[in-house]
Protein backbone atom coordinates (compact mmCIF):
# COMPACT_ATOMS: atom_id res chain seq x y z
CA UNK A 1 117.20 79.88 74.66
CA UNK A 2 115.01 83.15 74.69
CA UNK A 3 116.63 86.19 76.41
CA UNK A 4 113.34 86.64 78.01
CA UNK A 5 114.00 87.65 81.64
CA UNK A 6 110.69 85.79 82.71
CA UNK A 7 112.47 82.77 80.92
CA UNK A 8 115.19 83.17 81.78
CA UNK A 9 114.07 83.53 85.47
CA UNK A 10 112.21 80.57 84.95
CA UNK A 11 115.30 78.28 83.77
CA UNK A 12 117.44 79.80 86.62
CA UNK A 13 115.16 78.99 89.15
CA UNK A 14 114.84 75.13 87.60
CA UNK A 15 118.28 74.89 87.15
CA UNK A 16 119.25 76.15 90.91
CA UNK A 17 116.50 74.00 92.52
CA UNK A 18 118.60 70.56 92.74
CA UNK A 19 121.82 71.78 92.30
CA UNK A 20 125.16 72.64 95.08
CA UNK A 21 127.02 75.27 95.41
CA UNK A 22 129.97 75.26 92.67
CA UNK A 23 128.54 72.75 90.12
CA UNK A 24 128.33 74.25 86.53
CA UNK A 25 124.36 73.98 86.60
CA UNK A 26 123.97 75.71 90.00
CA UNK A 27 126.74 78.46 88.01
CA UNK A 28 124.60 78.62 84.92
CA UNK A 29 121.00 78.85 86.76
CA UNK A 30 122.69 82.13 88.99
CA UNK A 31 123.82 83.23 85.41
CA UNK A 32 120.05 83.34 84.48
CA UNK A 33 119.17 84.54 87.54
CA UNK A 34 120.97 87.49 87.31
CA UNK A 35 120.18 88.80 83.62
CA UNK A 36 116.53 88.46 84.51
CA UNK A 37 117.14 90.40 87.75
CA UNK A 38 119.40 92.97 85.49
CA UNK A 39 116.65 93.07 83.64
CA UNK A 40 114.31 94.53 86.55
CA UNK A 41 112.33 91.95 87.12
CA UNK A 42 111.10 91.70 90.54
CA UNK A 43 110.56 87.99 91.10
CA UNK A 44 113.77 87.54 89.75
CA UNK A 45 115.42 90.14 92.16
CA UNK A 46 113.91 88.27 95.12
CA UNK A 47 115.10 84.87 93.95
CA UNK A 48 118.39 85.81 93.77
CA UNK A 49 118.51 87.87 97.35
CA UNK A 50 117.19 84.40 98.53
CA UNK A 51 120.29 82.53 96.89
CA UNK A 52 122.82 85.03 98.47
CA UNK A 53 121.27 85.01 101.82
CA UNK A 54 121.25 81.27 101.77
CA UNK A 55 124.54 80.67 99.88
CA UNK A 56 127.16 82.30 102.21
CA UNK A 57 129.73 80.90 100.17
CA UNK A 58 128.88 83.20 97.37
CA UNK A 59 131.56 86.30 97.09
CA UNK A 60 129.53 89.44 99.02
CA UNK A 61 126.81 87.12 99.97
CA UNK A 62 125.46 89.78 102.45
CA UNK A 63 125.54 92.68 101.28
CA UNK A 64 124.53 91.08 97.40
CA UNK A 65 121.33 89.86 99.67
CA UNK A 66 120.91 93.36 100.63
CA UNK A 67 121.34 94.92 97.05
CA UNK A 68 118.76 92.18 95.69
CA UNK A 69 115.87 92.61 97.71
CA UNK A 70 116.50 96.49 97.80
CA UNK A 71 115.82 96.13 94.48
CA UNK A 72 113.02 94.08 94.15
CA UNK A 73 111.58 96.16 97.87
CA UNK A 74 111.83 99.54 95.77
CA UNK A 75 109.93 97.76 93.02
CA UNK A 76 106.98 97.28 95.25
CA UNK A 77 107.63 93.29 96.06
CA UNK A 78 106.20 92.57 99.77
CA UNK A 79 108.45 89.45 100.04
CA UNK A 80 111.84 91.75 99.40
CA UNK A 81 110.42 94.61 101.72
CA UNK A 82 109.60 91.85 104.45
CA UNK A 83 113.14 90.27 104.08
CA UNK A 84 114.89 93.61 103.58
CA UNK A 85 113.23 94.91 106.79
CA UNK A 86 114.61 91.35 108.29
CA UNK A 87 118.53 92.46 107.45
CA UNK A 88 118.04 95.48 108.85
CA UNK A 89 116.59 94.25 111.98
CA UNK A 90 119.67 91.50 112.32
CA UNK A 91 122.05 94.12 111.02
CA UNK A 92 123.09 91.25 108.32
CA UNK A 93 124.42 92.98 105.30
CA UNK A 94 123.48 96.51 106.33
CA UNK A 95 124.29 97.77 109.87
CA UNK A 96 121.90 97.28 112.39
CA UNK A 97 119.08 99.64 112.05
CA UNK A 98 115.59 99.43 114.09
CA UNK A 99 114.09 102.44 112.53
CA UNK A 100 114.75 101.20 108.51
CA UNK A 101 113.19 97.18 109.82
CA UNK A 102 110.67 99.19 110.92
CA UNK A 103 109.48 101.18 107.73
CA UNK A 104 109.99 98.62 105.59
CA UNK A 105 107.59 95.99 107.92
CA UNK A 106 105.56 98.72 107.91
CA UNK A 107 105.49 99.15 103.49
CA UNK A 108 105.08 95.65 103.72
CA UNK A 109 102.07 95.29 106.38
CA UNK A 110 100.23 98.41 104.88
CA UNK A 111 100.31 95.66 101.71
CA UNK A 112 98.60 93.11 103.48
CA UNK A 113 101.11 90.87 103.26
CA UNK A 114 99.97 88.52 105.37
CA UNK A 115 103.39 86.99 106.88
CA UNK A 116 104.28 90.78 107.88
CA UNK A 117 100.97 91.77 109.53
CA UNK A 118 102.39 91.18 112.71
CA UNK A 119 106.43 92.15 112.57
CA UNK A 120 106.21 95.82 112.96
CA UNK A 121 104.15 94.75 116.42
CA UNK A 122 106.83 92.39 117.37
CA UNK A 123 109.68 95.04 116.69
CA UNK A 124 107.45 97.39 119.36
CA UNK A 125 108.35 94.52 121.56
């Protein structure tokens, strides 16, 4: 096995694809996971905020959402900024804050991202 973190990325995504919570493949595919997101890759970052805001099981699961796509966001990914700005504007992992959901949509729209075109419009609302 390389130590490449796109490899690596790669196998941890495969690996956490069909596997639960607890079983040594979903444990070795968030072990991958997280040396390729260590490593500063961005897809990588994202992939794992999406496991911690999905596994709530996961120790921290909120706030290691948070710390993922921060990282990944700061890194210029529009799917981290979009979901960041999401956590802010449900206060899930981060207090509550309008005026952070809203510059982050608004990093994210002035991407052209197209699912966050409309979000900074909808937190107007």
């Amino acid at each position: 096995m390389a130590d490449d973190p796109m490899t690596r990325f790669e196998l941890g995504e495969r690996l956490l694809a069909n596997q639960r919570y607890g079983t040594p493949a979903f444990n070795q595919g968030l072990e991958h996971l997280l040396a390729a997101a260590q490593a500063g890759l961005p897809d990588a970052q994202v992939a794992l905020g999406h496991v911690y805001a999905q596994v709530h099981l996961l120790p921290n699961a909120p706030k290691q959402a948070v710390r993922w796509y921060r990282q990944a966001a700061e890194n210029g990914h529009p799917a981290a900024q979009d979901r960041l700005a999401d956590l802010y504007m449900l206060g899930w992992g981060v207090a509550r804050d309008d005026a952070q959901a809203l510059a982050w949509y608004k990093r994210t729209a002035d991407q052209y991202y197209p699912t966050a075109q409309c979000n900074p419009a909808y937190l107007y609302a």
